[in-house]
Protein backbone atom coordinates (compact mmCIF):
# COMPACT_ATOMS: atom_id res chain seq x y z
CA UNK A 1 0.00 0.00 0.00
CA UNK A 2 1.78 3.15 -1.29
CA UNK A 3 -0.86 5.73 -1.13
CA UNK A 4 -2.74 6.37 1.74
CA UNK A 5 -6.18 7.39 0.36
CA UNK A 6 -8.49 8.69 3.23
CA UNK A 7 -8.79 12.29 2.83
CA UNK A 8 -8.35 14.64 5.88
CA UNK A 9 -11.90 15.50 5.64
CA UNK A 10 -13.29 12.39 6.30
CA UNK A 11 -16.30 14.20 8.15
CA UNK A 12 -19.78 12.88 7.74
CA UNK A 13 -21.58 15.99 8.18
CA UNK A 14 -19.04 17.92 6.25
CA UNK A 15 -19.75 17.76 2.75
CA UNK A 16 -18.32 20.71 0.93
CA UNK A 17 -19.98 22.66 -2.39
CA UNK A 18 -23.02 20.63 -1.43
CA UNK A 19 -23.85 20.33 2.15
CA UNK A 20 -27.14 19.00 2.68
CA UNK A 21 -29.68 20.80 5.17
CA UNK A 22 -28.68 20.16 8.85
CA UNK A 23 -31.46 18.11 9.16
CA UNK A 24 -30.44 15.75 6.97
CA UNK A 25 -27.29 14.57 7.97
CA UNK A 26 -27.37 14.20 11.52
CA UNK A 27 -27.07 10.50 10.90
CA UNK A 28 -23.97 8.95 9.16
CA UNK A 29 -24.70 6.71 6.26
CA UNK A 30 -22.62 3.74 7.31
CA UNK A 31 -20.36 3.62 4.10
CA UNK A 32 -18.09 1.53 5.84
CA UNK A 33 -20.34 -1.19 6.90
CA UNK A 34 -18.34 -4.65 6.25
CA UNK A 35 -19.66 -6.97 4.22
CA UNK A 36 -21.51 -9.86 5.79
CA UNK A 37 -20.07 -13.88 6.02
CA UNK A 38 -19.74 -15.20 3.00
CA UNK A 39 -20.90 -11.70 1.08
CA UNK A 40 -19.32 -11.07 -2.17
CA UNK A 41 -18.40 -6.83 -2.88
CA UNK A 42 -19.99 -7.46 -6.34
CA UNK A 43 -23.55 -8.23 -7.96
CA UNK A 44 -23.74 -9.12 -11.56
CA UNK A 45 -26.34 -6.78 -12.99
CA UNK A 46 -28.89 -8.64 -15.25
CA UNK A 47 -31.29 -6.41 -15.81
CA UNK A 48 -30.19 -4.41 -18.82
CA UNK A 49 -32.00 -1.37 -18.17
CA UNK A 50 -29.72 -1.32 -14.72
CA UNK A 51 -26.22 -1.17 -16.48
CA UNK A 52 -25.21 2.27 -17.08
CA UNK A 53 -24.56 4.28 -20.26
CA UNK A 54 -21.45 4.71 -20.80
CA UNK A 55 -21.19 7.04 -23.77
CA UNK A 56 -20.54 10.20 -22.23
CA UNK A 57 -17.61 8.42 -20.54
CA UNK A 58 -16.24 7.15 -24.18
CA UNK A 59 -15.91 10.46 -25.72
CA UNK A 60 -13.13 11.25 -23.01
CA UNK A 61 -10.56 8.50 -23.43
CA UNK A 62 -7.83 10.41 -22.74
CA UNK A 63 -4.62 8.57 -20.61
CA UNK A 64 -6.86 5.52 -20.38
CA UNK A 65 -5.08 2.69 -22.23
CA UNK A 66 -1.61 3.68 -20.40
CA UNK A 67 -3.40 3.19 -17.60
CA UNK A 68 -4.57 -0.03 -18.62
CA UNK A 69 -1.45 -1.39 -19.53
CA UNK A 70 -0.25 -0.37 -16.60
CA UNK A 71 -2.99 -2.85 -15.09
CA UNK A 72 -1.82 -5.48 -17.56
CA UNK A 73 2.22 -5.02 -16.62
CA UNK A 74 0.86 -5.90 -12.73
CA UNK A 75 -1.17 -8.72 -13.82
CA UNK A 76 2.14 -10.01 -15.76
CA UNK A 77 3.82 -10.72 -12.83
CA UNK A 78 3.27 -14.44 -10.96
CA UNK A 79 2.78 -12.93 -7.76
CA UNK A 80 -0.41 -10.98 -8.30
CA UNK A 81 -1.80 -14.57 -8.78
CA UNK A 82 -2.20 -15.01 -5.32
CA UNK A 83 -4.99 -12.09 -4.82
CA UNK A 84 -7.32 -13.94 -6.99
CA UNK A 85 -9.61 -15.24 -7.41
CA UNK A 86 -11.96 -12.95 -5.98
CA UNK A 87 -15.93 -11.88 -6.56
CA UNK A 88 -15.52 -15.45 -8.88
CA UNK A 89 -13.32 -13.72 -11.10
CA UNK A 90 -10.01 -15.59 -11.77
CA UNK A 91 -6.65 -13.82 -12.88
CA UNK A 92 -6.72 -15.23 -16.30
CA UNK A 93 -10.48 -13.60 -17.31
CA UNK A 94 -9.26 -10.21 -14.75
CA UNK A 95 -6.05 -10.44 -17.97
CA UNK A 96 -8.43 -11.27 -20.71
CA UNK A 97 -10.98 -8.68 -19.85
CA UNK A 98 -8.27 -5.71 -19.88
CA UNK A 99 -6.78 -7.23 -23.24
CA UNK A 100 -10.27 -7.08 -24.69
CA UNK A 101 -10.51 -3.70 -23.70
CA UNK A 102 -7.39 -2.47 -24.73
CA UNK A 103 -8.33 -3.73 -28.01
CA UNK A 104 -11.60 -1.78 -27.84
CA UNK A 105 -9.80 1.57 -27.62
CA UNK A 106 -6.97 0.57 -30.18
CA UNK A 107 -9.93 0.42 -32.50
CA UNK A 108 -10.82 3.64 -32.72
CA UNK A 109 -14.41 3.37 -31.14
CA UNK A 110 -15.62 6.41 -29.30
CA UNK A 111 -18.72 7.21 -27.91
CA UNK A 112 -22.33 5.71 -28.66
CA UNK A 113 -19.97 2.94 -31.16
CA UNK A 114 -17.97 2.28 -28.32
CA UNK A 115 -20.85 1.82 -25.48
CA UNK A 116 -22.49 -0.83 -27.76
CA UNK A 117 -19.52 -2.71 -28.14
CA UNK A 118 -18.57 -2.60 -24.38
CA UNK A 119 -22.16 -3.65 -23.41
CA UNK A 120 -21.90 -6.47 -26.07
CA UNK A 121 -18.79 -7.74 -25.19
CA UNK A 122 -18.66 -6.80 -21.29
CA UNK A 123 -20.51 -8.46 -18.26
CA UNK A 124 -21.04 -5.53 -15.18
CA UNK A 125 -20.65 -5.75 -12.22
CA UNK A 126 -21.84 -3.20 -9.58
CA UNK A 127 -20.60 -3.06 -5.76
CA UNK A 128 -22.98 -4.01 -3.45
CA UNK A 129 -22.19 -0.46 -1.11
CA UNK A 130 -23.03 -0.22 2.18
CA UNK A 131 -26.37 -0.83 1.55
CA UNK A 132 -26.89 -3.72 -0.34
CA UNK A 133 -28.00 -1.20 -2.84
CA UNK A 134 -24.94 0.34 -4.59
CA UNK A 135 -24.11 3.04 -2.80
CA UNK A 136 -20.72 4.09 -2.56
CA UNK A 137 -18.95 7.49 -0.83
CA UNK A 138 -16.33 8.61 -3.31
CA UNK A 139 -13.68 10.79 -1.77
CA UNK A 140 -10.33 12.06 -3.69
CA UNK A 141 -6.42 11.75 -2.86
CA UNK A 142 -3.58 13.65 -4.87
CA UNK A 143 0.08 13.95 -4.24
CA UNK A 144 1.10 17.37 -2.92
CA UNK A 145 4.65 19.43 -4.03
CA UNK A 146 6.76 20.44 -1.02
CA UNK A 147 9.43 22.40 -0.67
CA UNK A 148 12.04 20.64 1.01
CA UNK A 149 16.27 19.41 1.74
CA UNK A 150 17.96 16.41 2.04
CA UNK A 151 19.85 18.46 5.04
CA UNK A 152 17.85 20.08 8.16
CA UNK A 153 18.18 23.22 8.57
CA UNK A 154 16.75 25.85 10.34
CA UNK A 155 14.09 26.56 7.58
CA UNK A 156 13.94 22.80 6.74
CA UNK A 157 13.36 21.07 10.25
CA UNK A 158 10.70 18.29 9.75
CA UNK A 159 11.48 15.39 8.61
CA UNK A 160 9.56 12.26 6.85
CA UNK A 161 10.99 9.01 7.92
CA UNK A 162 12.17 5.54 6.22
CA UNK A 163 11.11 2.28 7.14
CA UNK A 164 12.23 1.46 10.04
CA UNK A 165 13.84 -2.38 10.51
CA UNK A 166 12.03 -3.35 13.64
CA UNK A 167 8.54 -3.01 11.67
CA UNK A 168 7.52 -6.49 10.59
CA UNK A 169 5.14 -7.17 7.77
CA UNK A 170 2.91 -10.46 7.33
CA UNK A 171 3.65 -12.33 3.49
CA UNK A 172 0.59 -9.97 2.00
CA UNK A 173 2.49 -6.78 3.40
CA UNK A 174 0.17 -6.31 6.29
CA UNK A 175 1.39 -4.86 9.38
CA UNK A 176 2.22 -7.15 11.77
CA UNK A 177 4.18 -5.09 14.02
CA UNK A 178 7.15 -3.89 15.95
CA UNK A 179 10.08 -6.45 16.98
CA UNK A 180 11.36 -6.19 20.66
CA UNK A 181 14.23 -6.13 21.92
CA UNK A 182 13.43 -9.47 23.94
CA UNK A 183 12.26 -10.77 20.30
CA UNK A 184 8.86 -10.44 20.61
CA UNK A 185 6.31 -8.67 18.12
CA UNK A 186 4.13 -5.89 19.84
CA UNK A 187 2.06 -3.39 18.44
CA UNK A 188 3.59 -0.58 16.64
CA UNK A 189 3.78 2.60 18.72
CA UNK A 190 1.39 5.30 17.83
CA UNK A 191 2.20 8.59 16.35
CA UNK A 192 2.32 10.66 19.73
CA UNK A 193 4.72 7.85 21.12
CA UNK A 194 6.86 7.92 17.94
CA UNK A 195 7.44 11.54 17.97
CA UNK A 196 7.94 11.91 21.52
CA UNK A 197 10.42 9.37 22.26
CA UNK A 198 12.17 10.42 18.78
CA UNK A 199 12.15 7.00 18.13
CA UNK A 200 12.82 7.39 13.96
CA UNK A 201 16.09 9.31 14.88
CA UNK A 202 18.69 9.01 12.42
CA UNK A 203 15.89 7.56 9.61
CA UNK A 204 15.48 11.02 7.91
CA UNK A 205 14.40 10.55 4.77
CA UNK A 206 14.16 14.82 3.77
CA UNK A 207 13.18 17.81 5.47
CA UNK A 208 9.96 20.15 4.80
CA UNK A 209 9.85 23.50 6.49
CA UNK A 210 6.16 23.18 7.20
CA UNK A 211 5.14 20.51 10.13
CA UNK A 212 1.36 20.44 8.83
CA UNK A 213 2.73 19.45 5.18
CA UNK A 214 4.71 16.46 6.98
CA UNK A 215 1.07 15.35 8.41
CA UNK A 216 -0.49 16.09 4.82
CA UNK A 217 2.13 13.82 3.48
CA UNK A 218 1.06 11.40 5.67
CA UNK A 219 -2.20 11.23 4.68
CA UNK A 220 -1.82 11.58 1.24
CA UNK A 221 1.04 8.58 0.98
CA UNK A 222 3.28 10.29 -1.29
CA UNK A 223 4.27 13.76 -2.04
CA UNK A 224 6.72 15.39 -4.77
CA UNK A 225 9.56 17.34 -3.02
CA UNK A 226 11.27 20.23 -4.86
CA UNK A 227 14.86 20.65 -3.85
CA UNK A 228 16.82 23.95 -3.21
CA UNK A 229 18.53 23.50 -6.70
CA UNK A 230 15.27 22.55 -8.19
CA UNK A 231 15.31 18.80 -8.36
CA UNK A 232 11.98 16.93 -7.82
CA UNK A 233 12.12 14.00 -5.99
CA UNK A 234 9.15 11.56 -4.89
CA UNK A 235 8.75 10.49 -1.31
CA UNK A 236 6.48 7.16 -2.07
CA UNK A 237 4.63 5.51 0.35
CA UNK A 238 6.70 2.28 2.05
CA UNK A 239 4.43 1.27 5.20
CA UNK A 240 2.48 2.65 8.31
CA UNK A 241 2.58 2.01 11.92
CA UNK A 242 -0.66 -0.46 11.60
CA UNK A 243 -2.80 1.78 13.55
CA UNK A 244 -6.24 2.71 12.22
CA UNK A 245 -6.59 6.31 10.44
CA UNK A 246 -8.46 8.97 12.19
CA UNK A 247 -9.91 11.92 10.54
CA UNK A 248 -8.69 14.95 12.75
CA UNK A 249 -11.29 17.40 10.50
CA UNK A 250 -14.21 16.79 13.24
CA UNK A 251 -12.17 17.75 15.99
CA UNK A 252 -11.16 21.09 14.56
CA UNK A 253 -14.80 22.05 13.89
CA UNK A 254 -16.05 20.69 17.44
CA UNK A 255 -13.26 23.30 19.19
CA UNK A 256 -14.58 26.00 17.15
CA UNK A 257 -11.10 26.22 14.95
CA UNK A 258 -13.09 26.04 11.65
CA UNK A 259 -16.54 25.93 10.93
CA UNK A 260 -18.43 23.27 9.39
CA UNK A 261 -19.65 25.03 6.54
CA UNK A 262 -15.37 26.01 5.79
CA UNK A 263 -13.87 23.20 6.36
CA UNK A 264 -11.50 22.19 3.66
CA UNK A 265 -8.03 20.76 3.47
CA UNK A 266 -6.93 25.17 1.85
CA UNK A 267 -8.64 26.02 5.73
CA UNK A 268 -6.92 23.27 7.68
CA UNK A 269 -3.66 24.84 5.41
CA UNK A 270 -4.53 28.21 6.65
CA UNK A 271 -5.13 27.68 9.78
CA UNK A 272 -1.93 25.77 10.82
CA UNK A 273 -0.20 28.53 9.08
CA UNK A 274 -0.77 31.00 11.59
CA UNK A 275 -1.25 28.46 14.43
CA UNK A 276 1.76 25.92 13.94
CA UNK A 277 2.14 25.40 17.48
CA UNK A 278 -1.68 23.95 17.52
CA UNK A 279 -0.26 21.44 14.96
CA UNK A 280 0.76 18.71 16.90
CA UNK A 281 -1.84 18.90 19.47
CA UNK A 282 -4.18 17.83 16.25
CA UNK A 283 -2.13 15.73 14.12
CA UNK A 284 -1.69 13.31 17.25
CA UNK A 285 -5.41 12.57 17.56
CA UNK A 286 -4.65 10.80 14.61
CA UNK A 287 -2.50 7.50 15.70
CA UNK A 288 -1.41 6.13 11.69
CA UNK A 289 2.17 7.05 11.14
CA UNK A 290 3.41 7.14 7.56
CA UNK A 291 7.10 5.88 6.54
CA UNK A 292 8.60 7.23 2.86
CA UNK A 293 11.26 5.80 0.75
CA UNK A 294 12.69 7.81 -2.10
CA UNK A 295 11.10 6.94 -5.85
CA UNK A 296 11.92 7.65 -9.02
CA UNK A 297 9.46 9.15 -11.74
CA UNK A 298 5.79 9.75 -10.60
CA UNK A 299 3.78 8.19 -7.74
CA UNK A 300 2.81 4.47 -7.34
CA UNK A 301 -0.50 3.00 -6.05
CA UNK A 302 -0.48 -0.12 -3.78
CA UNK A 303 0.48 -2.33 -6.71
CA UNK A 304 3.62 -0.65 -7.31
CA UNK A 305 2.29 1.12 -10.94
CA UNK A 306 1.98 4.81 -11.42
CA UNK A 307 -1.08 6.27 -10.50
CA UNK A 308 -3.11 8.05 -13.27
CA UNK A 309 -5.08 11.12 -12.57
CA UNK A 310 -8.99 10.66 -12.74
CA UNK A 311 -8.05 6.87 -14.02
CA UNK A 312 -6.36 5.34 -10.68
CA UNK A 313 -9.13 4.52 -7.79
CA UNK A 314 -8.49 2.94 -4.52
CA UNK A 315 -10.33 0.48 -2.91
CA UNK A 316 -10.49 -2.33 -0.26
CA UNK A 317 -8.01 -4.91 -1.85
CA UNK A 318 -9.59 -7.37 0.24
CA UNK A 319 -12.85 -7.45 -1.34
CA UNK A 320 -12.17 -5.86 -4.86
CA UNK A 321 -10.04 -7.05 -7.48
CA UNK A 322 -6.67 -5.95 -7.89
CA UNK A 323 -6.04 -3.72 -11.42
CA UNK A 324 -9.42 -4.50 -12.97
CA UNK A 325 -10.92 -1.93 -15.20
CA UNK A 326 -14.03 0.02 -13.14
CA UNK A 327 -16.17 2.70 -13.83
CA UNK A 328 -17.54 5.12 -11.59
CA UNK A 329 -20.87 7.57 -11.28
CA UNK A 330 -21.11 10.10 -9.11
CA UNK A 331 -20.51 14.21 -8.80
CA UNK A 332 -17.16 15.72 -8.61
CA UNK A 333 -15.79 19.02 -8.03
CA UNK A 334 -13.94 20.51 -11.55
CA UNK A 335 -12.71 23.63 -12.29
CA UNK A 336 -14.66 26.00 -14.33
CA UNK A 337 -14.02 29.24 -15.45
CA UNK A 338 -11.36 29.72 -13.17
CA UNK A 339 -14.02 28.32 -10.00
CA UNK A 340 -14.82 24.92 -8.44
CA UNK A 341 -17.66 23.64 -9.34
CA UNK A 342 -19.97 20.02 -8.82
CA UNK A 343 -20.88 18.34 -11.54
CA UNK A 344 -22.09 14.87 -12.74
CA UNK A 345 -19.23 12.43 -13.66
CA UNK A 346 -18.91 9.27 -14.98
CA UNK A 347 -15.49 7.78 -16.35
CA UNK A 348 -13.75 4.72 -16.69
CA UNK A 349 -10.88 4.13 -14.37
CA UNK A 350 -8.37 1.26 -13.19
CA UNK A 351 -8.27 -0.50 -9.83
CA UNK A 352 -4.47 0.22 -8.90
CA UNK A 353 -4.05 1.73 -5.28
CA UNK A 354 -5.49 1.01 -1.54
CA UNK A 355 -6.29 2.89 0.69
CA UNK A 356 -5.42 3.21 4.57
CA UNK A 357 -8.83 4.00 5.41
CA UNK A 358 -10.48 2.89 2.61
CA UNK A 359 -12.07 -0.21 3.95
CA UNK A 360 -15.70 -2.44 2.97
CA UNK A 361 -17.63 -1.74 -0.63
CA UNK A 362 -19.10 1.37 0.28
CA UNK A 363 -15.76 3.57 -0.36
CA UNK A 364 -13.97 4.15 -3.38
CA UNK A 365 -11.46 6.88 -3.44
CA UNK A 366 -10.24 8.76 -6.87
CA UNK A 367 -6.58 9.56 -7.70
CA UNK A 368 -7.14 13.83 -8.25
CA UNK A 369 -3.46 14.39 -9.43
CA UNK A 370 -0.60 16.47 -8.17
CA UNK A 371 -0.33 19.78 -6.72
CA UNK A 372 -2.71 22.42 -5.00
CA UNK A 373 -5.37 22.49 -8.37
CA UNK A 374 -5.24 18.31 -7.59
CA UNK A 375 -5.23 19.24 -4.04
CA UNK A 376 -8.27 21.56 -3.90
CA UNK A 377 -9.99 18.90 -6.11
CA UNK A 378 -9.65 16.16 -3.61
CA UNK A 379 -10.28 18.55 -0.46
CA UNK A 380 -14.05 19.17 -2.14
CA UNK A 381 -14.59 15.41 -3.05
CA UNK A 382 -17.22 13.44 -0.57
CA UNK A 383 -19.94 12.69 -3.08
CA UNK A 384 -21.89 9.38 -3.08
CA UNK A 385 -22.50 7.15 -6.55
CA UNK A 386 -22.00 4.21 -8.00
CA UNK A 387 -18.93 1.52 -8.87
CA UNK A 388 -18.97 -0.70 -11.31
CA UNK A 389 -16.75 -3.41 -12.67
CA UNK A 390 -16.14 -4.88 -15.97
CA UNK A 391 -15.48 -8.07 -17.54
CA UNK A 392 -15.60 -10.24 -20.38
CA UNK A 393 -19.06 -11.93 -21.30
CA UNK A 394 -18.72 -16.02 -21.11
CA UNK A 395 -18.71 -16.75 -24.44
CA UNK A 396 -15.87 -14.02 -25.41
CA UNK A 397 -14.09 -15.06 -22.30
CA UNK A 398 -13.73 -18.59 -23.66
CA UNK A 399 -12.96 -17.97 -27.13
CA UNK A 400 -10.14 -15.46 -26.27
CA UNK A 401 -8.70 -19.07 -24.16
C-alpha cells in the first residue's frame, strides 16, 4: 500500500460545495459497513435497463489505455496470482478482460460505437455499497509538491521518515508489528509515542519546512519534493505504523477552529499557518504514522504502478479485485471558469491503489493528481455514486482461451 487514500476530511456531516440541510445529515450513512459472512463486494447486474450508459464516458478517453497497460504489466507478474480469485473472477479472465478492452480503444471506437460494443462484449458488475444497494462514498487523494532538503536546517526542520527495521510485515504486506528487543512482536507505537520518544532518529528521509505538510504527506502517501537546486524527488509511500486512520477534521470544527460550513483541506492549510504550534496537538489525535522511501518518476499505487489522474481509484483490496478496469458515477468538483464547481461524472478508471482507510464496498477513493489544483480537487470530493466493474461476457471469455 503506497498511497494512503483517506482524505483529511473524512467528516460525515461535512460535505463541501453541497452540504445537505442540517437536518439531513445528523445521521452517518454507514459507508463503511463490512460486508456480511460469505458476502461477495460485487452483484452481476442482469437487468439491462440497470447497467449504465457509458457514452458520455467514451468520448473522453484520454490517458486511459496507459493506464490499462499499466494494469496489464501488474497482472504479468506471478505474484499478483495469489490475490485472486476474488468476486468469482479468476486472474486469467481479470487479464483477458483488460486485453479485450485495450483492443476496444486501439480500435478507434468512441462514444455511442464504443458503449455498444462494451455492453456487447462486457458483463457488469456493480458493488454491493453499504447498503446492499450500490451506494458508494467517493472521496479524492492527490500527491502534494513540497518544498524541502535532504539536510535540516533551520528553515527545513521536519522530517519524513524511512522504514524502520524493527517493523515487521505479514507475506501480504500487512502490518504485523514492531520487533522487541526481547524478540517479541508488539504493536507498533502510535504517532504521539513515535514523535515523543524520537524514536525514527537518524531515519530522515528529507526535510519540509512546514510541520502540517509532513502530516499532509502522511495522509496523502506520497508527495513530490522540490529541492533547493530545483530537483523533484518523490517520497512514495513504504508502510504505516498499523494503527487505524483517524480523521482529525471533526475535531477542529467541534473546538470552534473552523466551521463546518469552511472546512477544507486550503482552511486546515490556513489555519496551521498561523497556528503551527496547535499542529501537533491535532495531528496526534490521529494514531497512523506514515514511513517514505525515495522513488523515481511519478507516484505508485499499492500495486507498485503509477497512479493516473482521474483513471487510478483505490479500494479495499480485500474485497475488490486488484487492477481491474471500473467505472464510476457520481458528482465531482472541476474547475470552471477559473471556479470549483460540482458536476455529474462518470469515467472509466483502473483499480491500482489502496487505501489506509479505505475499507468495505461502500468507499472508493479517486486519484485527483498532483499539486494544489489536484489538491483543492480532492479537499471538495465526498460525493456518493455508484462503482462498477467490468469483464468479459462467457462466451468471449472462452474464445479469447
Amino acid at each position: 500500500m503506497k498511497i494512503l487514500l483517506y482524505l483529511l476530511l473524512t467528516l460525515a456531516t461535512i460535505t463541501i460545495g453541497c452540504r445537505a440541510p442540517k437536518e439531513q445529515i445528523a445521521v452517518k450513512p454507514p459507508y463503511d459497513k463490512p460486508l456480511l459472512p460469505g458476502q461477495q463486494a460485487l452483484r452481476k447486474v442482469t437487468n439491462p435497463s440497470l447497467i449504465p450508459d457509458f457514452t458520455l464516458a467514451s468520448l473522453d478517453l484520454q490517458r486511459l489505455n496507459s493506464t490499462v497497460e499499466r494494469s496489464l504489466n501488474y497482472l504479468s507478474k506471478p505474484s499478483s496470482k495469489q490475490f485472486f480469485p476474488v468476486n468469482g473472477i479468476t486472474h486469467r479472465q481479470a487479464m483477458d478482460s483488460l486485453e479485450a478492452f485495450s483492443e476496444l480503444l486501439d480500435s478507434g471506437l468512441v462514444g455511442a460505437d464504443l458503449n455498444t460494443a462494451i455492453k456487447d462484449k462486457f458483463d457488469v458488475y456493480m458493488s454491493v455499497g453499504c447498503d446492499n444497494q450500490g451506494t458508494v462514498l467517493f472521496t479524492g487523494y492527490y500527491s502534494p509538491i513540497f518544498e524541502g532538503s535532504l539536510e535540516s536546517s533551520e528553515r527545513f526542520k521536519y522530517p519524513l521518515y524511512k522504514l524502520p527495521e524493527d517493523l515487521i510485515k505479514g507475506p501480504n504486506g500487512e502490518i504485523l508489528g514492531r520487533r522487541c528487543g526481547d524478540g517479541k512482536i508488539r504493536p507498533y507505537p502510535q504517532r504521539a509515542v513515535i514523535e515523543d520518544a524520537m524514536l525514527l532518529r537518524g531515519k530522515e528521509l528529507i526535510w519540509l519546512s512546514d510541520p502540517f505538510e509532513v502530516y499532509i504527506a502522511h495522509v496523502q502517501g506520497s508527495a513530490k519534493i522540490r529541492l533547493p537546486h530545483g530537483e523533484v524527488i518523490t517520497a512514495g509511500y513504504a508502510a504505516n505504523n498499523g494503527h487505524e486512520y483517524k480523521s482529525i477534521a471533526k475535531a477542529l470544527v467541534n473546538d470552534g477552529r473552523i466551521s463546518g460550513s469552511q472546512m477544507s483541506l486550503s482552511a486546515m492549510i490556513a489555519y496551521f499557518k498561523n497556528h503551527a504550534a496547535q499542529v501537533a496537538k491535532y495531528t496526534r489525535m490521529n494514531p497512523r504514522f506514515v514511513f517514505f522511501r525515495k522513488e523515481e518518476g511519478e507516484p505508485r499505487g499499492s500495486l507498485n504502478e503509477v497512479v493516473t489522474p482521474m483513471r487510478t481509484i483505490a479500494t479495499d483490496k480485500s474485497i475488490f479485485p486488484r487492477s481491474c478496469l471500473a467505472f464510476i458515477c457520481t458528482t465531482l468538483p472541476q474547475v470552471k471558469g477559473g471556479k470549483v464547481v460540482l458536476q455529474p461524472y462518470s469515467g472509466f478508471a483502473l483499480d491500482q491503489d489502496t487505501g489506509g482507510a479505505i475499507r468495505a464496498p461502500g468507499r472508493c477513493d479517486l486519484y485527483m493528481g498532483q499539486g494544489d489544483i489536484a489538491g483543492e480537487l480532492a479537499g471538495r470530493t465526498y460525493q456518493e455514486g455508484k462503482l462498477y466493474y467490468l469483464f468479459l461476457k462467457s462466451k468471449d471469455y472462452f474464445a479469447k482461451r
